[in-house]
N, C-alpha and C. Protein backbone atom coordinates (compact mmCIF):
# COMPACT_ATOMS: atom_id res chain seq x y z
N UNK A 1 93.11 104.53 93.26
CA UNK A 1 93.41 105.76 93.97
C UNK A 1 92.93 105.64 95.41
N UNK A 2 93.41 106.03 96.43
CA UNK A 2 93.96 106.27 97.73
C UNK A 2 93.45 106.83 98.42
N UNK A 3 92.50 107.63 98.91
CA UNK A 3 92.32 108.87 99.73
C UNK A 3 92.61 108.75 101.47
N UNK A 4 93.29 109.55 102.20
CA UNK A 4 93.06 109.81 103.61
C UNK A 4 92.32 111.16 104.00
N UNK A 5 91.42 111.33 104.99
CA UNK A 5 90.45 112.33 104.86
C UNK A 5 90.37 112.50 106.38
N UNK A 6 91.14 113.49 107.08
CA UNK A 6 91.52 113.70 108.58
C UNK A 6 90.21 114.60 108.89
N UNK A 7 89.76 114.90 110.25
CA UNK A 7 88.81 115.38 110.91
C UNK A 7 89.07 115.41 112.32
N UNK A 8 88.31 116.65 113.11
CA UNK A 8 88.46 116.32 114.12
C UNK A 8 89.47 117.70 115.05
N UNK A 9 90.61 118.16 114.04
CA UNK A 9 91.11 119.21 115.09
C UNK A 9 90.57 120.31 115.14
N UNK A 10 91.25 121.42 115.59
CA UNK A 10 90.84 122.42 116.70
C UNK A 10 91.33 123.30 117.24
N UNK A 11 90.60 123.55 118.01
CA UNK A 11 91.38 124.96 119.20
C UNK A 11 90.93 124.79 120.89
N UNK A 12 91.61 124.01 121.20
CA UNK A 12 91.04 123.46 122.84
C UNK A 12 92.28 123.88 124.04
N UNK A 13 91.60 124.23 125.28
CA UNK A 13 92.23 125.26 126.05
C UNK A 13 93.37 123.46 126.92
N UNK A 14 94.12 124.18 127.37
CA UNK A 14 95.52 123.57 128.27
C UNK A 14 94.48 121.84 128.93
N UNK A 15 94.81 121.17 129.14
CA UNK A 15 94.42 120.09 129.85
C UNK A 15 92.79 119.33 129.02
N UNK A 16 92.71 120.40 127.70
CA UNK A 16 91.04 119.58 127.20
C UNK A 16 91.54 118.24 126.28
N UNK A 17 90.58 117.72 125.76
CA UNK A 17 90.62 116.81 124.94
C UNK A 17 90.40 116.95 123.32
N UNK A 18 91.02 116.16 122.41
CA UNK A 18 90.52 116.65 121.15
C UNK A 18 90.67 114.48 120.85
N UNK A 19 89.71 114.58 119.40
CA UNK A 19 89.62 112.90 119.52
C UNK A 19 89.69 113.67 117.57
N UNK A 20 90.53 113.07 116.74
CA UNK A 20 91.14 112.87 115.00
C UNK A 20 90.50 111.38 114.70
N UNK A 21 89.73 111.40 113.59
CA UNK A 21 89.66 110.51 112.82
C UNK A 21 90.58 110.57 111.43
N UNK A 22 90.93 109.34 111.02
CA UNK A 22 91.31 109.14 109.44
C UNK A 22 90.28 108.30 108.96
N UNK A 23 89.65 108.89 107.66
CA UNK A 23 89.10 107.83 107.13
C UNK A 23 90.02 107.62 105.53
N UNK A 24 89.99 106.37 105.62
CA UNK A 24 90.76 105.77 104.19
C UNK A 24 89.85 105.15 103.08
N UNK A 25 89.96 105.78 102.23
CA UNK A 25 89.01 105.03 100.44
C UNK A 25 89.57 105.03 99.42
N UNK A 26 88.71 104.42 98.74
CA UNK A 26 89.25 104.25 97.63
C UNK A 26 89.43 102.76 97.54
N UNK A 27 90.16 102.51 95.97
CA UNK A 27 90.06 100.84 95.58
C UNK A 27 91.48 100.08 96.52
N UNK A 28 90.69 100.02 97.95
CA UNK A 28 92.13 100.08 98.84
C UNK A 28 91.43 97.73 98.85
N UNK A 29 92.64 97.20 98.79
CA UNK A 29 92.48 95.53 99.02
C UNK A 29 93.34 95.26 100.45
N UNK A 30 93.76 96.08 101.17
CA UNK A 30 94.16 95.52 102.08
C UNK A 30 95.03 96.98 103.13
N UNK A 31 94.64 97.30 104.30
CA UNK A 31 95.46 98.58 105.20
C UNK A 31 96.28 97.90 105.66
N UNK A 32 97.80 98.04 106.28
CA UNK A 32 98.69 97.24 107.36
C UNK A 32 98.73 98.19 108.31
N UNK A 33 99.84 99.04 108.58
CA UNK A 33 100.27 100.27 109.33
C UNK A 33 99.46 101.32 109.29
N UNK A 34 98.72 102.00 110.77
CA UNK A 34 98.49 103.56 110.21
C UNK A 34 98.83 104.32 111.42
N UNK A 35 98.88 105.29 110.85
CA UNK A 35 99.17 106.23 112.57
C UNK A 35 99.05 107.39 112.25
N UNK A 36 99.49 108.04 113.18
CA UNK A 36 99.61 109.88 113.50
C UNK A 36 100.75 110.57 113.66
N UNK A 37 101.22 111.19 112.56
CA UNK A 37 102.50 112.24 112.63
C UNK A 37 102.12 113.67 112.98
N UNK A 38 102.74 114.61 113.36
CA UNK A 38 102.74 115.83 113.91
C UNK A 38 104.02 116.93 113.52
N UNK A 39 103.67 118.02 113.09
CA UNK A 39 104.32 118.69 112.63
C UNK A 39 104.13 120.41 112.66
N UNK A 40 105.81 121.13 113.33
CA UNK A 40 105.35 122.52 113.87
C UNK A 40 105.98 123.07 112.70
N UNK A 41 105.73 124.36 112.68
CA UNK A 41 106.68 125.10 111.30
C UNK A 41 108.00 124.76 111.99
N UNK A 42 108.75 124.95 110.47
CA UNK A 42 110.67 124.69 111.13
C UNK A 42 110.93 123.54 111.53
N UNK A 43 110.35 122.29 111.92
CA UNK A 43 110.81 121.53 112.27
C UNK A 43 110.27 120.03 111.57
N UNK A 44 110.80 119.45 111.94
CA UNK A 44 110.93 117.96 110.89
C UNK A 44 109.46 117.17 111.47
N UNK A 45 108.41 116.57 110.55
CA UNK A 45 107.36 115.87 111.24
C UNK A 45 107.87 114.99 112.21
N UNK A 46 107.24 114.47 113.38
CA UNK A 46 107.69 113.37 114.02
C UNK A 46 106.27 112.39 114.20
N UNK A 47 106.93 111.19 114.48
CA UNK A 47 106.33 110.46 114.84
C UNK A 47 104.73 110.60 115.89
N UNK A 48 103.80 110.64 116.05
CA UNK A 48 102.70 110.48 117.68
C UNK A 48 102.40 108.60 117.88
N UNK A 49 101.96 108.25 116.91
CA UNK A 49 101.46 107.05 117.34
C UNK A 49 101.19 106.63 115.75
N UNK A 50 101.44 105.22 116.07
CA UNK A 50 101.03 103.76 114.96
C UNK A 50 100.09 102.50 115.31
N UNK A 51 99.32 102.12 115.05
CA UNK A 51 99.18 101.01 115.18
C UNK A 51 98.85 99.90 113.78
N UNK A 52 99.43 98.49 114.56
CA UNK A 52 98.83 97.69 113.32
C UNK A 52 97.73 97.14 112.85
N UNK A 53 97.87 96.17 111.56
CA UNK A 53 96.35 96.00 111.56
C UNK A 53 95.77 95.13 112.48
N UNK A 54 96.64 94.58 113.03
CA UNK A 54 96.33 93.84 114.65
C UNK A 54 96.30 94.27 115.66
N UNK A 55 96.43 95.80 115.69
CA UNK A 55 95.86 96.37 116.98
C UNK A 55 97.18 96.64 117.95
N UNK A 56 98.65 96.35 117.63
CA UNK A 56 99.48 96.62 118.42
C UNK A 56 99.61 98.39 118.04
N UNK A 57 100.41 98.71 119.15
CA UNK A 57 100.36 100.17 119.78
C UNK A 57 101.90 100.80 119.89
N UNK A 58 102.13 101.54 119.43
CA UNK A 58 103.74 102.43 119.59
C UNK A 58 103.26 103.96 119.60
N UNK A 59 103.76 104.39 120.78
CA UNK A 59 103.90 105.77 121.15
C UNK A 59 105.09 106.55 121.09
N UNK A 60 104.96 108.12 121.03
CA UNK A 60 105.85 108.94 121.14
C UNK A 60 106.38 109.04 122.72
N UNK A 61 107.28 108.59 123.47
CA UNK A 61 107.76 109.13 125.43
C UNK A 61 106.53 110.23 125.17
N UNK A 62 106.43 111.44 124.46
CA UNK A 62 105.98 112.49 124.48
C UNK A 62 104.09 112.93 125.03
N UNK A 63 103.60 111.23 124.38
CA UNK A 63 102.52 111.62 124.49
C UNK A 63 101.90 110.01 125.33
N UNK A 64 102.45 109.33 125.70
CA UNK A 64 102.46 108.18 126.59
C UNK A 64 101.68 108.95 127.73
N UNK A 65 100.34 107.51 127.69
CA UNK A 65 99.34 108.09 128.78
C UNK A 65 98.44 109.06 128.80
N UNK A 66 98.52 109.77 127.18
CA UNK A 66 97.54 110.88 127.41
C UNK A 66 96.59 110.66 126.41
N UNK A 67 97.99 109.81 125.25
CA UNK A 67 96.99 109.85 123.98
C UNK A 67 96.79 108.32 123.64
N UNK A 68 95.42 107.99 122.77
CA UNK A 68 95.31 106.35 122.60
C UNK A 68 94.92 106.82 121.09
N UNK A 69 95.60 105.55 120.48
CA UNK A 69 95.34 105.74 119.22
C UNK A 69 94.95 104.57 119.02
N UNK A 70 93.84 103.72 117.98
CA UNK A 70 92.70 102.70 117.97
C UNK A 70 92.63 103.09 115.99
N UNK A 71 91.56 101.58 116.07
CA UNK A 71 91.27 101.82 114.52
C UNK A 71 90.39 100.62 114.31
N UNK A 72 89.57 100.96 113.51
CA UNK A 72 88.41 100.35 112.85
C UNK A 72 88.54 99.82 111.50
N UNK A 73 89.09 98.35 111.65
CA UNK A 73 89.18 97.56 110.06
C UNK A 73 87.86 97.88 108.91
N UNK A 74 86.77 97.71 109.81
CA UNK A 74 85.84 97.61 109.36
C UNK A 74 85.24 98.65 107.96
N UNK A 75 86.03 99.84 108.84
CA UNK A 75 85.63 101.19 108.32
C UNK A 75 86.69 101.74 107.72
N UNK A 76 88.02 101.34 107.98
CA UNK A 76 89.02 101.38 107.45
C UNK A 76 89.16 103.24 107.61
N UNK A 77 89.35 103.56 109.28
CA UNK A 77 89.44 104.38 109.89
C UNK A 77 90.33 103.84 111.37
N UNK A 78 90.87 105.06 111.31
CA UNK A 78 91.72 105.04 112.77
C UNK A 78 91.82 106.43 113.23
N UNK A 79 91.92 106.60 114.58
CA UNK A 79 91.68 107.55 115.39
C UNK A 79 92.81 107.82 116.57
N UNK A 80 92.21 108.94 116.94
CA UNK A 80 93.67 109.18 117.94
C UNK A 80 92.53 110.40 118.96
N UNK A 81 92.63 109.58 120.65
CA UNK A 81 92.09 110.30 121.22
C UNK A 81 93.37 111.08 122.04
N UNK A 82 93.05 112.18 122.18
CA UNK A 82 94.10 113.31 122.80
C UNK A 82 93.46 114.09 124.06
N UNK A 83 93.93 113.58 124.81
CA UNK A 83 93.80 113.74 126.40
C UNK A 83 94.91 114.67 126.99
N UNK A 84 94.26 115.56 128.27
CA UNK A 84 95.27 115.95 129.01
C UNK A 84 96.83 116.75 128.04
N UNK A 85 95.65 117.52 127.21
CA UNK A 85 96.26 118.39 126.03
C UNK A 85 97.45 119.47 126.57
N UNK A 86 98.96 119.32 126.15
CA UNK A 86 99.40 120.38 126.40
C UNK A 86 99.57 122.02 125.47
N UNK A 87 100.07 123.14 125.66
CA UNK A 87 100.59 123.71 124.51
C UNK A 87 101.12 123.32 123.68
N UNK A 88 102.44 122.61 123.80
CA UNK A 88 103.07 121.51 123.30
C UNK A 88 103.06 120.94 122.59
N UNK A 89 101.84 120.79 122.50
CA UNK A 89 100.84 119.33 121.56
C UNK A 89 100.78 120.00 120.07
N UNK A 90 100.59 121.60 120.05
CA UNK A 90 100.29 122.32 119.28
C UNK A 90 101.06 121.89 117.93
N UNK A 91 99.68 121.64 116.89
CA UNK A 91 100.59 121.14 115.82
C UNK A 91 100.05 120.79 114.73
N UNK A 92 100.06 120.50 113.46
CA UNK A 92 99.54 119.66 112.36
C UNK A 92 99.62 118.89 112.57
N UNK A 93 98.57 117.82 112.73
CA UNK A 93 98.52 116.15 112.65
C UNK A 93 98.02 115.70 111.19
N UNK A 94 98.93 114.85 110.98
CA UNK A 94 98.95 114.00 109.73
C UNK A 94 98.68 112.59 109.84
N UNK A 95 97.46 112.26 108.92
CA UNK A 95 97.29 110.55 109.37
C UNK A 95 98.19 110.21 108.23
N UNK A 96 98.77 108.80 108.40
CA UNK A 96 99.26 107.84 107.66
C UNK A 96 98.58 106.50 107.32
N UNK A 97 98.71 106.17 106.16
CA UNK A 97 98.50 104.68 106.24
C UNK A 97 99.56 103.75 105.00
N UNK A 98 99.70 102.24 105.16
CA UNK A 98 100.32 102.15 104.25
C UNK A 98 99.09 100.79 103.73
N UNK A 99 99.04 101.04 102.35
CA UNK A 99 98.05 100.76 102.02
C UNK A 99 98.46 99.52 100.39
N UNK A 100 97.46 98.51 100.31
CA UNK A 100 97.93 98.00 99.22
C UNK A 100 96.16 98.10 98.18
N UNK A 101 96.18 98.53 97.55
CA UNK A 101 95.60 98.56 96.34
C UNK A 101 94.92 97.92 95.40
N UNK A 102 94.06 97.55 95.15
CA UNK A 102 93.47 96.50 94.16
C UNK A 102 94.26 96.53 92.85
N UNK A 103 94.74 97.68 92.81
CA UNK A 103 95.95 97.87 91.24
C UNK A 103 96.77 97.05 91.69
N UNK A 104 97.34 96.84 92.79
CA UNK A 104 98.99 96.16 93.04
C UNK A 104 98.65 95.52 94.39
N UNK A 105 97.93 94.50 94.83
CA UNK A 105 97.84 93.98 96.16
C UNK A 105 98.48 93.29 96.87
N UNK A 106 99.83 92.80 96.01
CA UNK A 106 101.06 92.52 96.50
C UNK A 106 102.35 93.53 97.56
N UNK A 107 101.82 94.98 97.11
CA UNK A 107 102.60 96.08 97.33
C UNK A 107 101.83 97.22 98.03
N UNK A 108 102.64 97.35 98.90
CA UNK A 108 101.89 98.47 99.85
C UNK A 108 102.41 99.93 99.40
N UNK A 109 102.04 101.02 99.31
CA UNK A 109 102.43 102.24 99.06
C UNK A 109 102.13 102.90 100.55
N UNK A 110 102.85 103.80 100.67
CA UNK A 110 102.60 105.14 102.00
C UNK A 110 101.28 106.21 101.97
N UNK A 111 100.33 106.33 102.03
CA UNK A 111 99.48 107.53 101.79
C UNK A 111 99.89 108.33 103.14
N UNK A 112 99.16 109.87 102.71
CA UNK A 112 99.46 110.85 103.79
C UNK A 112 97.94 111.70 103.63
N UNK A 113 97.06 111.82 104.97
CA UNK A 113 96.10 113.18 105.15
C UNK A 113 96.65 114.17 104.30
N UNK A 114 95.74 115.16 104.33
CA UNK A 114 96.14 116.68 104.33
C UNK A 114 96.27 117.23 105.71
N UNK A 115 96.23 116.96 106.54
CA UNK A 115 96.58 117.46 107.78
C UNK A 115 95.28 118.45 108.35
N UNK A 116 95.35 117.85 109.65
CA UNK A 116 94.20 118.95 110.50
C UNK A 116 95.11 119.88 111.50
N UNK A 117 94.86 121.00 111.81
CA UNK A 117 95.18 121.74 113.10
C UNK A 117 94.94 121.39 114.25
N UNK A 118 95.69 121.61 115.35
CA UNK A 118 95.10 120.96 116.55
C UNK A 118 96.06 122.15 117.23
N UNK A 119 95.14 123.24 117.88
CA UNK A 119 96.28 124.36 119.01
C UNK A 119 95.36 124.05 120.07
N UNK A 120 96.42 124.24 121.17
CA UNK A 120 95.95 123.83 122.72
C UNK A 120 96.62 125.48 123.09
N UNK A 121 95.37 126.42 123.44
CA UNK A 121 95.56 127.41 124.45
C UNK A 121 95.08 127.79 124.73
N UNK A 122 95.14 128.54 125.67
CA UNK A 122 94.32 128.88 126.76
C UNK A 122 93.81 130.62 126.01
């Protein structure tokens, strides 16, 4: 079994910062992919940021330059610092990871957070 365990959002005014951890446990043998999805009522989650377990980086146009998203093999945590916050931003963030298992370490499955809040207003 799997766990993702998000931390970190909030209620921070126009231009502040907010910094999300994921931490991942459980009988996990190996993380590849993890990142940060975002999601408003009514509308479909999207993408914020991924990275691999090598440290490469894919952003949303949306949040390029404000936000860095990083991660710790070690701890088998990844993070997402959020800079230069708009209204905008306002949203459920969902960590991801895709994860392979000591049950099946051939095969990666998708896990999902429960999601943290994150409103930017003033």
């Amino acid at each position: 079994q799997v766990q993702l365990v998000e931390s970190g959002g909030g209620l921070v005014q126009p231009g502040g910062s907010l910094r999300l951890s994921c931490a991942a446990s459980g009988t996990i043998f190996s993380i590849y992919n993890m990142g940060w999805y975002r999601q408003v009522p009514g509308k479909q989650r999207e993408l914020v940021a991924t990275i691999t377990s090598g440290g490469s980086t894919n952003y949303a146009d949306s949040v390029k330059g404000r936000f860095t998203i990083s991660r710790d093999n070690a701890k088998n945590t990844v993070y997402l610092q959020m800079d230069s916050l708009k209204p905008e931003d306002t949203a459920v963030y969902y960590c991801n990871a895709h994860v392979a298992p000591f049950s099946t370490p051939l095969r990666t499955n998708n896990y999902w957070g429960q999601g943290t809040q994150v409103t930017v207003s003033s």
